[in-house]
N, C-alpha and C. Protein backbone atom coordinates (compact mmCIF):
# COMPACT_ATOMS: atom_id res chain seq x y z
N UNK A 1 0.82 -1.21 0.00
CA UNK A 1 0.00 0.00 0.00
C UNK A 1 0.85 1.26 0.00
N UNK A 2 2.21 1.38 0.14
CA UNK A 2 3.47 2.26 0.37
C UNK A 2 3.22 2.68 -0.78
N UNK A 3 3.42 1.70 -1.67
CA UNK A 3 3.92 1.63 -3.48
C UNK A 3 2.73 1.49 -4.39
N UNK A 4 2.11 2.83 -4.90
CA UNK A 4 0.91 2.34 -5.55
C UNK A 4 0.08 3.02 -5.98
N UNK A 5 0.59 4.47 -6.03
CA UNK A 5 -0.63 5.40 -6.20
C UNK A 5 0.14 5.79 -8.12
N UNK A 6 -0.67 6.31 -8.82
CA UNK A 6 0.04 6.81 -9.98
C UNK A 6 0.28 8.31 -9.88
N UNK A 7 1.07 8.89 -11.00
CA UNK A 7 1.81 9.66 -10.65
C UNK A 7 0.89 11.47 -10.82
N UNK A 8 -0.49 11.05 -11.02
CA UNK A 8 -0.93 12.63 -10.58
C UNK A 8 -2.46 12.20 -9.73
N UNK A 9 -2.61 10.83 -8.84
CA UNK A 9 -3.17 10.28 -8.26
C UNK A 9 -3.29 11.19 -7.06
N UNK A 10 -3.92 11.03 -6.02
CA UNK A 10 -4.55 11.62 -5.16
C UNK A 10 -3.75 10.61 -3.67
N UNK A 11 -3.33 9.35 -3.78
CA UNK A 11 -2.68 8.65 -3.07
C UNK A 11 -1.42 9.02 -2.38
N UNK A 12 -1.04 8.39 -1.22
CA UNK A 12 0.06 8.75 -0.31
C UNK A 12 0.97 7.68 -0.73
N UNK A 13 1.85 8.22 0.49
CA UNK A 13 3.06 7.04 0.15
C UNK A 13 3.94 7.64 -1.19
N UNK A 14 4.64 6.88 -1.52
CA UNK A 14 5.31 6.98 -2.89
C UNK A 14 4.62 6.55 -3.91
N UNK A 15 4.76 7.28 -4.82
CA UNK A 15 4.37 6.91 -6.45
C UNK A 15 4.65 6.22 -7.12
N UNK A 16 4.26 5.32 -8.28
CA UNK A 16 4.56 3.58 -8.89
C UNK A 16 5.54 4.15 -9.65
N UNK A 17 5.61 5.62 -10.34
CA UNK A 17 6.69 6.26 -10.85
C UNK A 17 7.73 6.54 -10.37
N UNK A 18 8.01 6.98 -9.15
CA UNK A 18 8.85 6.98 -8.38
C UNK A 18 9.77 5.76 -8.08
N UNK A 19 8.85 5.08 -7.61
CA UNK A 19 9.43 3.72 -7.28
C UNK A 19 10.24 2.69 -8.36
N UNK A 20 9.61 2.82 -9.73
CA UNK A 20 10.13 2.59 -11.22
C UNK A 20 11.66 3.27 -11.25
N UNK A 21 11.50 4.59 -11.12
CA UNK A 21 13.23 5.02 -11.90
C UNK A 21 13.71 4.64 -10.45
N UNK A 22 13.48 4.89 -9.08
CA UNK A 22 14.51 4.06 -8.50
C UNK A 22 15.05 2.31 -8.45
N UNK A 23 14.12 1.80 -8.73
CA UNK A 23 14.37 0.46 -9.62
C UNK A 23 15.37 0.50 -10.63
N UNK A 24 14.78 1.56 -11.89
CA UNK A 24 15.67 1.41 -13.17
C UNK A 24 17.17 1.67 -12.59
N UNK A 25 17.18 2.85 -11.70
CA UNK A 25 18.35 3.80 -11.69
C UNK A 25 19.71 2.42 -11.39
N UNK A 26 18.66 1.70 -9.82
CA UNK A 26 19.79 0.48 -9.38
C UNK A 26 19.71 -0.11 -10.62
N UNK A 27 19.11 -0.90 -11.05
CA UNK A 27 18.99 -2.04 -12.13
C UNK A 27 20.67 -1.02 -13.51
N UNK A 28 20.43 0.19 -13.33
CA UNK A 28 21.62 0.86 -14.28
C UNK A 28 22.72 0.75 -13.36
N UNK A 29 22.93 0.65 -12.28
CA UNK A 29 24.35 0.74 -11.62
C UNK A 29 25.18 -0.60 -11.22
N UNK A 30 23.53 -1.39 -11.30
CA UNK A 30 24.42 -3.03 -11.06
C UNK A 30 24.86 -3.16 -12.47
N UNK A 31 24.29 -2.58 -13.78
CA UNK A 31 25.14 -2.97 -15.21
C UNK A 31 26.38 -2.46 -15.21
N UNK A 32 26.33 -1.31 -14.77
CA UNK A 32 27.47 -0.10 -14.56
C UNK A 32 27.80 0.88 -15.90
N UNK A 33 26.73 1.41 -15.93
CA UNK A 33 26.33 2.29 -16.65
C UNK A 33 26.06 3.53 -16.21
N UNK A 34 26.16 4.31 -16.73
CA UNK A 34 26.45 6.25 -16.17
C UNK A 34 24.63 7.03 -16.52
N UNK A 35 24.36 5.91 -17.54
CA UNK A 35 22.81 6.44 -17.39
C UNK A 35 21.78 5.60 -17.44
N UNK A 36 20.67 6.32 -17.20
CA UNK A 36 19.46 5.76 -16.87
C UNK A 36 18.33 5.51 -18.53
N UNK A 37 18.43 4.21 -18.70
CA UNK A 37 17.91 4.69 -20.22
C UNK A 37 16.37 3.51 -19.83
N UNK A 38 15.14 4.05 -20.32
CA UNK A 38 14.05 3.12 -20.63
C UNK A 38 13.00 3.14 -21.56
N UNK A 39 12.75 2.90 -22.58
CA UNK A 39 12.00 2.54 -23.60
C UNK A 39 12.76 3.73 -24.53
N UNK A 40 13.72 3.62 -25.12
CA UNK A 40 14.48 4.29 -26.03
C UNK A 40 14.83 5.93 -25.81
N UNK A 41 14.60 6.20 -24.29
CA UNK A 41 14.54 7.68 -23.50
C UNK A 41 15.69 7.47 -22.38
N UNK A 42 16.42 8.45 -22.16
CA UNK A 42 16.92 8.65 -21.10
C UNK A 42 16.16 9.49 -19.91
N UNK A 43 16.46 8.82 -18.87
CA UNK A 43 15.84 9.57 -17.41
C UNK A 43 16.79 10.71 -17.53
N UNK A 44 16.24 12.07 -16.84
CA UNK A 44 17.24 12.78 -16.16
C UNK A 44 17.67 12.97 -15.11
N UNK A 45 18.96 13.51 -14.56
CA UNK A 45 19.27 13.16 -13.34
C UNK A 45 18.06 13.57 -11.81
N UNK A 46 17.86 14.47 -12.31
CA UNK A 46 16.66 15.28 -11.23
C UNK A 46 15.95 14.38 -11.20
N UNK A 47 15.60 13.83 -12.24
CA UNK A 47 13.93 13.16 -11.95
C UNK A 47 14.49 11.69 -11.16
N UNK A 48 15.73 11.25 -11.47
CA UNK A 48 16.49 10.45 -10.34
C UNK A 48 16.86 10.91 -9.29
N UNK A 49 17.02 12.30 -8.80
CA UNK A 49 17.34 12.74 -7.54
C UNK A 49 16.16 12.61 -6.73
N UNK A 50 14.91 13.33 -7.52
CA UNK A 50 13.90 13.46 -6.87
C UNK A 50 13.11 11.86 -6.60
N UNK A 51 13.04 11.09 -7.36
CA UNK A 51 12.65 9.63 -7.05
C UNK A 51 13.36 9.04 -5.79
N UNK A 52 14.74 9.47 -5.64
CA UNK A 52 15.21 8.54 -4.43
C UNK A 52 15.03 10.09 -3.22
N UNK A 53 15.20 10.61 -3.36
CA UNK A 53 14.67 11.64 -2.06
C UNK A 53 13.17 11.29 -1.60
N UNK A 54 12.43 11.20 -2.20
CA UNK A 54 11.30 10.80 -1.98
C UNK A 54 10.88 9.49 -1.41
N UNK A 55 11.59 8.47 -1.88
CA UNK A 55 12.32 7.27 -0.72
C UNK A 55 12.67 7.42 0.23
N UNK A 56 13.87 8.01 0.47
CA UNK A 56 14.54 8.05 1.27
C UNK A 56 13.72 9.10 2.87
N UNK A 57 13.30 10.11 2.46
CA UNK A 57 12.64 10.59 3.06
C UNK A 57 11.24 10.53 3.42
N UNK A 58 10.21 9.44 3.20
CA UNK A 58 9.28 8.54 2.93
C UNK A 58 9.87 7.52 4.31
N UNK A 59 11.00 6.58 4.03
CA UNK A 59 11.35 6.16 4.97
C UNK A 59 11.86 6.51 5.95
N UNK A 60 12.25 7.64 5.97
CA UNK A 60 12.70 7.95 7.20
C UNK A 60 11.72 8.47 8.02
N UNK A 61 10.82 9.30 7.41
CA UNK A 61 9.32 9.29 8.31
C UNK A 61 8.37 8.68 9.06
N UNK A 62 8.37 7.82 8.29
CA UNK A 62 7.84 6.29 8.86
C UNK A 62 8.50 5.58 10.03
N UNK A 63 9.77 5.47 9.66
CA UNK A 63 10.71 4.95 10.76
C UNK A 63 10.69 5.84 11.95
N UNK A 64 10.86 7.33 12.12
CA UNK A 64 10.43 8.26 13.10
C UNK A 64 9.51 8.06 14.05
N UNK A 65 8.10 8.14 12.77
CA UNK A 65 7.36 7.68 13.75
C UNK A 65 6.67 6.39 14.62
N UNK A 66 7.18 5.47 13.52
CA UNK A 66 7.38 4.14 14.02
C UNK A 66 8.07 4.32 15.60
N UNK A 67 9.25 4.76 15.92
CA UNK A 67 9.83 5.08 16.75
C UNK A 67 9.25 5.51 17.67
N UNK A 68 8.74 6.70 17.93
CA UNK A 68 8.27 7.75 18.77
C UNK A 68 6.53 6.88 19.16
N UNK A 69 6.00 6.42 18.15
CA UNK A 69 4.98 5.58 18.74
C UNK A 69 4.95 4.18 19.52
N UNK A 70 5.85 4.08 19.16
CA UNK A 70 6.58 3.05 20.11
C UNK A 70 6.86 3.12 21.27
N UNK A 71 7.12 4.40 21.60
CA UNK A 71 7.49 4.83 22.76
C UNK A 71 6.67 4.99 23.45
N UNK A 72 5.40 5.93 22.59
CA UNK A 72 4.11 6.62 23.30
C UNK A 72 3.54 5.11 23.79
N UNK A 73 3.28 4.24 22.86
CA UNK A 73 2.23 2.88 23.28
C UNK A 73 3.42 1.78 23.09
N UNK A 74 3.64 1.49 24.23
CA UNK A 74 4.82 0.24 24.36
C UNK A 74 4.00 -1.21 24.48
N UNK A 75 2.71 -1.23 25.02
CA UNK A 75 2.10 -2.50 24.66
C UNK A 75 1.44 -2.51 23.73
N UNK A 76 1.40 -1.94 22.73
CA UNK A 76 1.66 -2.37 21.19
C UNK A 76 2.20 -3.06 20.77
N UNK A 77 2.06 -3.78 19.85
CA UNK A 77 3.06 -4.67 19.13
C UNK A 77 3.84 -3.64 17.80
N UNK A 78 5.25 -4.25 17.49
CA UNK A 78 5.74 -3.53 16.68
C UNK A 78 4.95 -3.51 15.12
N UNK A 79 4.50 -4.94 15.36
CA UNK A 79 3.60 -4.85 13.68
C UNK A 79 2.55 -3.99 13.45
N UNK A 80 1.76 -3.78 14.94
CA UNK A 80 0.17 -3.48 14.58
C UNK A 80 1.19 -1.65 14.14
N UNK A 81 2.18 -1.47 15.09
CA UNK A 81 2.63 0.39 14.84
C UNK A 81 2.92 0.49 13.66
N UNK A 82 3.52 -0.18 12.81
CA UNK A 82 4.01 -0.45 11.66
C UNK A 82 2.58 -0.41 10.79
N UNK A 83 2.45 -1.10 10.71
CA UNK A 83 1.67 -1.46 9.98
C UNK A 83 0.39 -0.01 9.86
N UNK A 84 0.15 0.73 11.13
CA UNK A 84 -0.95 1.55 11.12
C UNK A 84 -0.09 3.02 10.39
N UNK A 85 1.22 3.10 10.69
CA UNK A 85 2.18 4.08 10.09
C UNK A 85 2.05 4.28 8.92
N UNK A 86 2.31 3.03 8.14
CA UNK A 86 2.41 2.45 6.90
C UNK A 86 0.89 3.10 6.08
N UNK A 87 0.09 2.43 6.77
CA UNK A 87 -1.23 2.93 6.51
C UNK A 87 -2.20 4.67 6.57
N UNK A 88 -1.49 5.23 7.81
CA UNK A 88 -1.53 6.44 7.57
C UNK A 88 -0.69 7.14 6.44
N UNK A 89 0.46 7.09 6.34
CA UNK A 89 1.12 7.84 4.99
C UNK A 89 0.86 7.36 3.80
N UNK A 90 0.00 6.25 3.59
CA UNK A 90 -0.25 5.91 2.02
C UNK A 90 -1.74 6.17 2.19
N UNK A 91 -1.72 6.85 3.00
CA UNK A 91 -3.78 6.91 3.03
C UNK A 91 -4.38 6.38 2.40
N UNK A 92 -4.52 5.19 2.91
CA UNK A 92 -5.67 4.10 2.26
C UNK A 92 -6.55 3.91 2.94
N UNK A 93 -6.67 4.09 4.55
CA UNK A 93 -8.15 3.93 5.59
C UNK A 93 -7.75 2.54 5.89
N UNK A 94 -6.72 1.93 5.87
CA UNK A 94 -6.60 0.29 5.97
C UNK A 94 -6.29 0.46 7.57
N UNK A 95 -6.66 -0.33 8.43
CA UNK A 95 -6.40 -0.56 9.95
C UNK A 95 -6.88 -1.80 10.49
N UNK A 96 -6.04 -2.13 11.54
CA UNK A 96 -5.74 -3.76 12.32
C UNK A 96 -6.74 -2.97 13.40
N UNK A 97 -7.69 -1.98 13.49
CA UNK A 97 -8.84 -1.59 14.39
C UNK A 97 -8.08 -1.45 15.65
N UNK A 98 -6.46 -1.03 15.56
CA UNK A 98 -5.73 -0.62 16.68
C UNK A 98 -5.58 0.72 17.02
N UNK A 99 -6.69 1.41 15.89
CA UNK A 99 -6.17 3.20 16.65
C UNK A 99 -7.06 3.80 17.66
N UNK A 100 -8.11 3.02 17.83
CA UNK A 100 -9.07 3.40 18.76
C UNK A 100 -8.23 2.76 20.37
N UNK A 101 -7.17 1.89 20.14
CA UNK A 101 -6.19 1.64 21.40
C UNK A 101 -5.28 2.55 21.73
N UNK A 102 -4.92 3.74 20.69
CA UNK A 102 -3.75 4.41 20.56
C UNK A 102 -4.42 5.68 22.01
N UNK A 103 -3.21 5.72 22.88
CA UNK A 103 -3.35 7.38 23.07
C UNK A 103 -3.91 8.75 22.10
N UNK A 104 -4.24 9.91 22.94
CA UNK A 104 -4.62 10.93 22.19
C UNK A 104 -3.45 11.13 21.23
N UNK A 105 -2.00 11.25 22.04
CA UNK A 105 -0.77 12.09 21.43
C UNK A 105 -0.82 11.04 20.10
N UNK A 106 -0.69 9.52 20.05
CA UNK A 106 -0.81 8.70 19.30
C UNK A 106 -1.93 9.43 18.04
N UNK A 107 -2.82 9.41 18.97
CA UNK A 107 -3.41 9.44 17.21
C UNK A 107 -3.36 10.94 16.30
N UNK A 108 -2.94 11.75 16.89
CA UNK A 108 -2.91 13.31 16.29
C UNK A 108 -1.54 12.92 15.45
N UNK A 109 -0.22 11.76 16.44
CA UNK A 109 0.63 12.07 15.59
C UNK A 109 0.37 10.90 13.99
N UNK A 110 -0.92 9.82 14.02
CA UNK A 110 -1.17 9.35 13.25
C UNK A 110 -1.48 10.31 12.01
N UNK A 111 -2.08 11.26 12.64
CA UNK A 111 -3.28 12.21 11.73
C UNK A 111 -2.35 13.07 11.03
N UNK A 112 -0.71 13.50 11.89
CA UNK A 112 0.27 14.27 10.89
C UNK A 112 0.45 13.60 9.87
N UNK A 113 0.60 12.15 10.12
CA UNK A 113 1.17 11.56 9.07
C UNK A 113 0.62 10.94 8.32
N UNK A 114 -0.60 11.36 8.10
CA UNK A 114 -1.94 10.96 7.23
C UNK A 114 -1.81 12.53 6.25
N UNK A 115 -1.42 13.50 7.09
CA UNK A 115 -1.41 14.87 6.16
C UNK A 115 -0.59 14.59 5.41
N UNK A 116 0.55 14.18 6.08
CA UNK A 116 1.99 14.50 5.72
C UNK A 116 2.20 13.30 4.09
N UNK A 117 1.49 12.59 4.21
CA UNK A 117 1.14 11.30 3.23
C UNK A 117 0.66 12.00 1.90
N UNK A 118 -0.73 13.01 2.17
CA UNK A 118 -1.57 13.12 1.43
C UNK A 118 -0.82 14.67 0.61
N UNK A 119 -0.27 15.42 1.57
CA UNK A 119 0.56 16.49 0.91
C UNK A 119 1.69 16.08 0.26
N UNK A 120 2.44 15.18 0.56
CA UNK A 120 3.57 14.71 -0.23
C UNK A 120 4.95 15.12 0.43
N UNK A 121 5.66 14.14 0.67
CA UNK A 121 6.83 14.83 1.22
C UNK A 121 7.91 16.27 0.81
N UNK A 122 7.73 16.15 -0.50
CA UNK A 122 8.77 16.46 -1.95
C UNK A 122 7.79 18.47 -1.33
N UNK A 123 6.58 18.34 -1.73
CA UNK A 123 5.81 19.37 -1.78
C UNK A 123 6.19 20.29 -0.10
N UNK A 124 5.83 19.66 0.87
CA UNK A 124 5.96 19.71 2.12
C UNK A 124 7.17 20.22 2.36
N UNK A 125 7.91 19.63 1.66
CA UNK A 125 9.73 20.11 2.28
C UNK A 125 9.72 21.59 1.25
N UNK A 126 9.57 21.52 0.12
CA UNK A 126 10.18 22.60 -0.61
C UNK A 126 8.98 23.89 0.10
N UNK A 127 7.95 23.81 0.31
CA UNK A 127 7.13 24.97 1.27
C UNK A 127 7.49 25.12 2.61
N UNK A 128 8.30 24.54 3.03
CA UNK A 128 9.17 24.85 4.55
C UNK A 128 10.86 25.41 4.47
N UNK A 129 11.46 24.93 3.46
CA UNK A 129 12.85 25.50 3.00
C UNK A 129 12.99 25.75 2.24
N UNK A 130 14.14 27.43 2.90
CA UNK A 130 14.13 28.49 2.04
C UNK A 130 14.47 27.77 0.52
N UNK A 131 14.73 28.03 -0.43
CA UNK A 131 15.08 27.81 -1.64
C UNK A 131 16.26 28.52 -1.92
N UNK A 132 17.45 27.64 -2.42
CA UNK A 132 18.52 28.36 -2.80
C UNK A 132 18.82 29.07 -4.34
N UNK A 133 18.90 29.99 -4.41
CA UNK A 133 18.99 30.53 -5.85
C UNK A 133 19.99 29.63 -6.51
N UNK A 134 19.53 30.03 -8.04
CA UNK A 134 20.74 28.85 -8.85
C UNK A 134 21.43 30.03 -9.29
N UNK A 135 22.77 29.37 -9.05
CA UNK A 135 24.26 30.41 -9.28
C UNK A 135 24.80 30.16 -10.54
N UNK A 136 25.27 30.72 -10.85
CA UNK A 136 26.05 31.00 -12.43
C UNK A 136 27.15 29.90 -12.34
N UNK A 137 28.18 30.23 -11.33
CA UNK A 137 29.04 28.59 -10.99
C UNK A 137 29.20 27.74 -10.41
N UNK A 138 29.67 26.85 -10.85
CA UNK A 138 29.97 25.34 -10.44
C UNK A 138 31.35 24.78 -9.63
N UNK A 139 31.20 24.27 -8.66
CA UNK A 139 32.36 23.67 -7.93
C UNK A 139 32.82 22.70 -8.48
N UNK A 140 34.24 22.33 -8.65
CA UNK A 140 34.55 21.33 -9.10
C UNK A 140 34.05 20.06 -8.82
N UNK A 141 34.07 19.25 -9.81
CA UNK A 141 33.13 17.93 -9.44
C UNK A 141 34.26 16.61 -9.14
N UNK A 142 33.70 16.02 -8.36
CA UNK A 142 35.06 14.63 -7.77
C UNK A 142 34.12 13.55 -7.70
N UNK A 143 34.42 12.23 -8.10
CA UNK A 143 33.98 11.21 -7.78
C UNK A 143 34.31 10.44 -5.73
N UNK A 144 33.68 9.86 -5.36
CA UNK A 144 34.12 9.48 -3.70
C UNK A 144 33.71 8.06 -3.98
N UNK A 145 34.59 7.35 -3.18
CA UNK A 145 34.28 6.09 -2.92
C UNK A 145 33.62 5.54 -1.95
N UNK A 146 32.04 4.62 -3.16
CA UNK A 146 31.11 4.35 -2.21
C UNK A 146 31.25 2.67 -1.86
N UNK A 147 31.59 2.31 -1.04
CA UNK A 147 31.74 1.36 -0.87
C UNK A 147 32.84 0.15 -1.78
């Protein structure tokens, strides 16, 4: 339910588009290839930056509050928190009928992350930070070793 909404859908969670070029992008680095190519088109890098930011920060939200609800309701089980997390940021209405167990603080912080799902992370972040102007130059560029 994370993975599943299309890409001008009304759904939370990450987008089936999203989730695609970060697929393609790995599926290009285990060949070892410098680009992202699919159905006779190249991806661009942005639209690969922005696909794995949107991951990455998707999960880390979840995991947060996975965390912090954990804390709030400790006789919870880790699945039912999971699982209701999961379910608030892809706003689907899906529930193990465990939020009526949750504390108040519990469920308001369910309800952020039912917003936070339905606004989009990508949207959400760029309306909270400042925006950096684009500059005329460029810093030299270096490769680093990832592993």
């Amino acid at each position: 339910m994370w993975i599943g909404g299309g890409a001008q859908s009304t759904a939370g969670g990450i987008k089936v588009n999203a989730f695609a070029v970060i697929v393609l992008n790995l599926y290009a680095i285990l060949r070892g290839t410098s680009r992202v190519e699919v159905m006779g088109r190249e991806l661009s890098p942005d639209s690969i930056r922005r696909a794995n930011a949107t991951m990455v920060m998707s999960l880390g939200t979840i995991f947060l509050f996975i965390i912090i609800l954990t804390l709030l309701e400790p006789e919870m089980s880790l699945l039912t928190i999971t699982f209701e997390c999961f379910s608030a940021i892809a706003t689907v209405g899906a529930s193990l009928n465990a939020t009526s167990l949750f504390g108040d603080d519990s469920k308001i912080l369910l309800a952020v992350l039912m917003f936070v799902g339905r606004v989009g992370l990508i949207t959400l972040m760029l309306g909270l930070i400042k925006q950096k102007k684009n500059t005329k130059y460029r810093y030299p560029s270096d490769d680093i070793i990832i592993n």
